[in-house]
Protein backbone atom coordinates (compact mmCIF):
# COMPACT_ATOMS: atom_id res chain seq x y z
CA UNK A 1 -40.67 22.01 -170.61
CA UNK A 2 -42.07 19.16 -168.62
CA UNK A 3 -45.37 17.66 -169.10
CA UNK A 4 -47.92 18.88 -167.70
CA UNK A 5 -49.08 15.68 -165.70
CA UNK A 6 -45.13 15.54 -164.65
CA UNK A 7 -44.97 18.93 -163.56
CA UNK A 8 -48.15 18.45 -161.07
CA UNK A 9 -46.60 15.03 -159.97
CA UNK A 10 -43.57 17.22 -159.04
CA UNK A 11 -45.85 20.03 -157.06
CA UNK A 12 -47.31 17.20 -155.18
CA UNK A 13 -43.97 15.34 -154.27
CA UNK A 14 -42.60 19.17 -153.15
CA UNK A 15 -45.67 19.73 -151.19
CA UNK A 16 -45.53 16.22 -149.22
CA UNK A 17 -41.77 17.00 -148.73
CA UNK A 18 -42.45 20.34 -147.11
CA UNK A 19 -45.42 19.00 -145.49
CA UNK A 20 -42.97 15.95 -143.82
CA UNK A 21 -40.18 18.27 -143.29
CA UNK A 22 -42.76 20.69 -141.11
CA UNK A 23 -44.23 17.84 -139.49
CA UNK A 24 -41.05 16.67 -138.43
CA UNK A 25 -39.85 20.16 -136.97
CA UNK A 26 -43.03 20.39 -135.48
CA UNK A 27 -42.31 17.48 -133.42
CA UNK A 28 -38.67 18.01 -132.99
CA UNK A 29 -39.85 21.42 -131.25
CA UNK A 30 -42.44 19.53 -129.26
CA UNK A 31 -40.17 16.99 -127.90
CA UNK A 32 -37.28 19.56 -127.02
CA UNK A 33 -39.93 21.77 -125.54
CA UNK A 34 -41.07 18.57 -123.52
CA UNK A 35 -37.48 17.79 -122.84
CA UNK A 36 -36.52 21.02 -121.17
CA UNK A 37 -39.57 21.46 -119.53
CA UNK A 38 -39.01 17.87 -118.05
CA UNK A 39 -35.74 18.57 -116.91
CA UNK A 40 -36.12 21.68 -114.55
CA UNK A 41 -38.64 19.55 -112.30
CA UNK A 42 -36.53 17.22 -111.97
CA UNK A 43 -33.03 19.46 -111.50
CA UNK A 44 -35.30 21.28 -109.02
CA UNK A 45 -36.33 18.07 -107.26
CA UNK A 46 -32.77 16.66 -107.41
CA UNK A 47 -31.28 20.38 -105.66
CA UNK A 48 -34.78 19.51 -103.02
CA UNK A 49 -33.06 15.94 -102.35
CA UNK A 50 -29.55 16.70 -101.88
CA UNK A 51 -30.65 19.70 -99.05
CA UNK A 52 -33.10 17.65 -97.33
CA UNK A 53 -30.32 15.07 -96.87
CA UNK A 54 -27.73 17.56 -95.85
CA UNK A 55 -30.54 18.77 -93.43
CA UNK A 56 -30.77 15.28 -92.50
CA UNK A 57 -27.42 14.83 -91.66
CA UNK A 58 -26.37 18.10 -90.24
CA UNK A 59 -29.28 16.90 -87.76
CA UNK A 60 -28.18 13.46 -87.65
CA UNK A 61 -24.70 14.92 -86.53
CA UNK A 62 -26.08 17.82 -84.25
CA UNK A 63 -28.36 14.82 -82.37
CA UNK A 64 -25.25 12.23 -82.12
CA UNK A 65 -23.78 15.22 -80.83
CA UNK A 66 -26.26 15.88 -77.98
CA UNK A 67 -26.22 12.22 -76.99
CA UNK A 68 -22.48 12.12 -76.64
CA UNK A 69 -22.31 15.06 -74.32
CA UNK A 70 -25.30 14.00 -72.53
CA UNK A 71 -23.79 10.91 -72.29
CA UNK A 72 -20.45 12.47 -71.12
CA UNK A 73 -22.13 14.43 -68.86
CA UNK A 74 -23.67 11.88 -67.67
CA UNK A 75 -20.82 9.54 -66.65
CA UNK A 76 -19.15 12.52 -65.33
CA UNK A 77 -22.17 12.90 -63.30
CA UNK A 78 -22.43 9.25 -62.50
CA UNK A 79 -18.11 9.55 -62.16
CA UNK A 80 -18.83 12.05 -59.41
CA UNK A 81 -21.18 10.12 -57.38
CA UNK A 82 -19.34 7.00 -57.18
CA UNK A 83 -15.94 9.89 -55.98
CA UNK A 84 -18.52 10.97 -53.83
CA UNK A 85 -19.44 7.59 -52.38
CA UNK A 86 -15.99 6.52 -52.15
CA UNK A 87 -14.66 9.50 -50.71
CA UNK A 88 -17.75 9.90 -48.27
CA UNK A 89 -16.43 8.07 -44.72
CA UNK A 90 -18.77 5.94 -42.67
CA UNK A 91 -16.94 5.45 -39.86
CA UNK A 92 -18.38 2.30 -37.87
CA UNK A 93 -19.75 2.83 -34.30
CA UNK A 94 -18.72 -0.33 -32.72
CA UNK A 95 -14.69 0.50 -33.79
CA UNK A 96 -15.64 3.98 -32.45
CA UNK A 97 -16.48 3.18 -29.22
CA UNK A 98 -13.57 0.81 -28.67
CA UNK A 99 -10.80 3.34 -29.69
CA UNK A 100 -12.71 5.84 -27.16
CA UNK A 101 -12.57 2.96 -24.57
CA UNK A 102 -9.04 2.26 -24.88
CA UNK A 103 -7.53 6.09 -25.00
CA UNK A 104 -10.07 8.97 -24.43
CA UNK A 105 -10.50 11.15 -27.25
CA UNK A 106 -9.56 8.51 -30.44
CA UNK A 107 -13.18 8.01 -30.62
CA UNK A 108 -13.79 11.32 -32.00
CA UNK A 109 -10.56 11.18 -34.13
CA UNK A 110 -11.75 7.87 -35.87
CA UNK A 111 -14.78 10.19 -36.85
CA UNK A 112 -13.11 12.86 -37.95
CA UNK A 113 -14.29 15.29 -35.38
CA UNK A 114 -11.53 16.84 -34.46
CA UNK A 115 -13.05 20.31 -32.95
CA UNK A 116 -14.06 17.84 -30.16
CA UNK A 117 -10.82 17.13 -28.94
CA UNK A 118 -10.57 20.50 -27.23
CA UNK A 119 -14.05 19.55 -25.32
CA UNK A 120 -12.62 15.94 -24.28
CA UNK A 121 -8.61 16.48 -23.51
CA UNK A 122 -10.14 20.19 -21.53
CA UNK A 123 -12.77 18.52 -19.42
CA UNK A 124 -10.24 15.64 -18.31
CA UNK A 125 -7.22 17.83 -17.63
CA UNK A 126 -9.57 20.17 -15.62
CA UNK A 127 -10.88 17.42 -13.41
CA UNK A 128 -7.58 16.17 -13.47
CA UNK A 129 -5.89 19.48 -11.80
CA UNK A 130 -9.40 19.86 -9.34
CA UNK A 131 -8.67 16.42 -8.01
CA UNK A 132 -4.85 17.54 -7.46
CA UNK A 133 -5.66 20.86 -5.93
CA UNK A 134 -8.44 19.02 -3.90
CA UNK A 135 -6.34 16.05 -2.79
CA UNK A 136 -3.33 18.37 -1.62
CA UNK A 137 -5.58 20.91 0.38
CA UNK A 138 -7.29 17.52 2.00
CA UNK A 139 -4.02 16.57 2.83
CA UNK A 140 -2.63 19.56 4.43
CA UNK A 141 -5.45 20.21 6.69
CA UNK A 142 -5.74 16.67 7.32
CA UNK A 143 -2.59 17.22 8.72
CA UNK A 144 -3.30 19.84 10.93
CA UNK A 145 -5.89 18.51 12.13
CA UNK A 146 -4.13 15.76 13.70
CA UNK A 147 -1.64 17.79 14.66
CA UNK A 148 -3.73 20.26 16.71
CA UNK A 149 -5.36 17.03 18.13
CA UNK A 150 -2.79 15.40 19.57
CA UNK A 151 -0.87 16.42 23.03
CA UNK A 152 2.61 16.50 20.82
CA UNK A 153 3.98 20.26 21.06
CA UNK A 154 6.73 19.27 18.56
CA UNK A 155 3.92 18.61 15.89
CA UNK A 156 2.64 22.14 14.86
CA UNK A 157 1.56 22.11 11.10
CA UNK A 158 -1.12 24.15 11.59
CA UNK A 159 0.86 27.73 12.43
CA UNK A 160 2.01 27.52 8.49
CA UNK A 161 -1.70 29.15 8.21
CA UNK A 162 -1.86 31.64 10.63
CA UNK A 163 0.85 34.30 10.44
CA UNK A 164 3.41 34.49 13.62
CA UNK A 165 2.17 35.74 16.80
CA UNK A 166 -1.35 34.56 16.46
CA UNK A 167 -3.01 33.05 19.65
CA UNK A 168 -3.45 29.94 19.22
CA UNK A 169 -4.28 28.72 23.16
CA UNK A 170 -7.19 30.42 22.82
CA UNK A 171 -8.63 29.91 19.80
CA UNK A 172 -8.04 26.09 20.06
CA UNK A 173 -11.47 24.65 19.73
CA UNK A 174 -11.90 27.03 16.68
CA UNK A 175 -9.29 25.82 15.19
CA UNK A 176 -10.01 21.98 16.07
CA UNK A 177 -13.31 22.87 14.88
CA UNK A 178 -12.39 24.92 11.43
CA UNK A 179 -9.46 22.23 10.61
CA UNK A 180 -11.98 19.31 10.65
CA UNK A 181 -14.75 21.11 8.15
CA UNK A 182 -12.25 22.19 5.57
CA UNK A 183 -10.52 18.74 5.67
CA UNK A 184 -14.03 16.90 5.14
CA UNK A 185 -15.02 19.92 2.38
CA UNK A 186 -11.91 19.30 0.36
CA UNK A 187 -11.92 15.57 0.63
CA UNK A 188 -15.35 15.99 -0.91
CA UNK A 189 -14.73 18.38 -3.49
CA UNK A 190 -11.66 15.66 -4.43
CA UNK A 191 -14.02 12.77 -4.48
CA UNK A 192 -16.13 14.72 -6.60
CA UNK A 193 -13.11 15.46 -9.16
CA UNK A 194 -12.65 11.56 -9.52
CA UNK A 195 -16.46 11.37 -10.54
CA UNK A 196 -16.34 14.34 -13.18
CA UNK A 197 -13.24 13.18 -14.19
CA UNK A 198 -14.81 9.48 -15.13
CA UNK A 199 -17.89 11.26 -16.09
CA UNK A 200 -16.65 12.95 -18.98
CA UNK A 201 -14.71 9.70 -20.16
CA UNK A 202 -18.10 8.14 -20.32
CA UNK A 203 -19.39 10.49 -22.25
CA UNK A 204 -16.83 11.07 -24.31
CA UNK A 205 -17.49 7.20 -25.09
CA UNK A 206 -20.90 7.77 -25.67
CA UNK A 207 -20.76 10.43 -28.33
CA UNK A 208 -17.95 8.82 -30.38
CA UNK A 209 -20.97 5.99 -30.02
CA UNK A 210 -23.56 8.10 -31.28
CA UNK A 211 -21.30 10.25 -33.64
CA UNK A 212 -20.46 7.39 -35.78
CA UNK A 213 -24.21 6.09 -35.68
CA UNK A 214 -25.80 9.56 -36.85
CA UNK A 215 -22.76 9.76 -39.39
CA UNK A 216 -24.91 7.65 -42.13
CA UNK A 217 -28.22 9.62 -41.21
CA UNK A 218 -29.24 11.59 -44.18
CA UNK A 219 -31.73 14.71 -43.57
CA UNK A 220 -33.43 15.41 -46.55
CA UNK A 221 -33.59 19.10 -48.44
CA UNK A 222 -37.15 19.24 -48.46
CA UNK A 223 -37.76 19.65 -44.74
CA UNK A 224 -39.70 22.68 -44.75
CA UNK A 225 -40.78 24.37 -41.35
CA UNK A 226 -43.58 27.40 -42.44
CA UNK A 227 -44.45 29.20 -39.09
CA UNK A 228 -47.74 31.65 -39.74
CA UNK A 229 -50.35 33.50 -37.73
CA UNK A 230 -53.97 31.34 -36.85
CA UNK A 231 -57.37 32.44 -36.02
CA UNK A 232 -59.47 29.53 -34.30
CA UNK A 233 -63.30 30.19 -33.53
CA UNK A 234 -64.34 29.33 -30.29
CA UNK A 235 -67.99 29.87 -30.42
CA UNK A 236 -69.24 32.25 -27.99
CA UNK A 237 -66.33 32.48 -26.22
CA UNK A 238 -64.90 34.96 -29.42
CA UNK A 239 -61.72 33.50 -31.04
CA UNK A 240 -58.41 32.27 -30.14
CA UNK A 241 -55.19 33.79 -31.76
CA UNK A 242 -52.04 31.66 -32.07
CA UNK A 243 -49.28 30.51 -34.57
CA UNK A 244 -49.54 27.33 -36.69
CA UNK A 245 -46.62 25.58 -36.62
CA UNK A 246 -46.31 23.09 -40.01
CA UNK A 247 -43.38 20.97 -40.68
CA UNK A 248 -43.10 19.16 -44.15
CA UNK A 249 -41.09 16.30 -45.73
């Protein structure tokens, strides 16, 4: 058996050992107790980063993809215009009126108003055919005229208006009379073909003029015209009803 001074020298060594040997569990529990609670902040925080910068970037994407179809959109837009512009014609008003000078009616087809054609070519061929019609009825009672003036019985252009048999002996001064007013009513009526005829070249001339001038005027969309019922007091006199008439730009 050991002494008994060795034998408490042993208890003591045992009990420091045990004492060391807890103490060091002890703090190897502590430190992996600190160690795994230290780690799920930061795994947590780590998962936190990594969405918010997949957030970020799916809205970094989604906002670079907004600006390039705004930005397509908008050179379409601006595209458009300039087709727009380009394809818009602004025909010029001194060309215009030469072209309706020189040959009546290529006024109005240098501006591309062709539905005027109809108007121009109609009103010329109409005075056109009432000057011919005018001029040949002046002529043929012009001719009669004459002939039932003269003392020439071999110069008788006047029957071809009566039918045979008519009495013309006695109805002479009538007819001398009748001959000279339609001769002076269709010369007239010719003379006044002529001037229709040149009136609607001149204004043919005119509104190619005034066609191509107008065809750069813009009217704006917001012309507004609001037409409404007023009252006005008039004092003693009672009150005066009306409408109000209000035009905006």
């Amino acid at each position: 058996m050991l002494p008994k001074r060795a034998t408490y020298k042993l208890h003591i060594v045992a009990m420091a050992m045990m004492l060391l040997l807890a103490t060091g569990v002890s703090a190897q529990v502590v430190a992996d107790s600190t160690k795994s609670e230290g780690n799920i902040p930061e795994k947590i925080s780590i998962e936190q980063t990594a969405n918010d910068t997949l957030s970020i970037d799916s809205v970094q994407r989604e906002t670079a993809a907004l600006a390039s179809d705004s930005s397509r959109v908008s050179k379409k837009r601006s595209a458009t215009g300039v087709t727009e512009r380009i394809a818009r014609f602004k025909p010029e008003p001194y060309k215009a009126t030469w072209l309706a000078v020189v040959l009546p009616g290529a006024g109005q087809i240098y501006n591309r108003k062709y539905w005027k054609l109809p108007i121009v070519y109609g009103g010329i061929m109409g005075c056109l055919y009432a000057y011919n019609w005018n001029n040949q009825m002046y002529s043929d009672y012009r001719q009669a005229f004459l002939d039932i003036m003269d003392a020439d019985p071999n110069s008788k252009s006047y029957e071809t208006f009566f039918p045979s048999g008519y009495d013309f002996q006695s109805n002479e001064e009538y007819l001398k009379e009748l001959f000279k007013k339609r001769k002076n009513r269709y010369r007239r009526w010719r003379d006044l073909s002529v001037f229709a005829c040149v009136g609607v070249y001149l204004v043919s001339i005119v509104d190619a003029y005034v066609d191509a001038h107008l065809s750069s005027f813009d009217i704006s969309e917001d012309i507004n015209l609001s037409i409404h019922p007023d009252v006005q007091p008039s004092g003693a006199n009672g009150n005066y009803y009306g409408l109000n008439c209000n035009i905006s730009f």
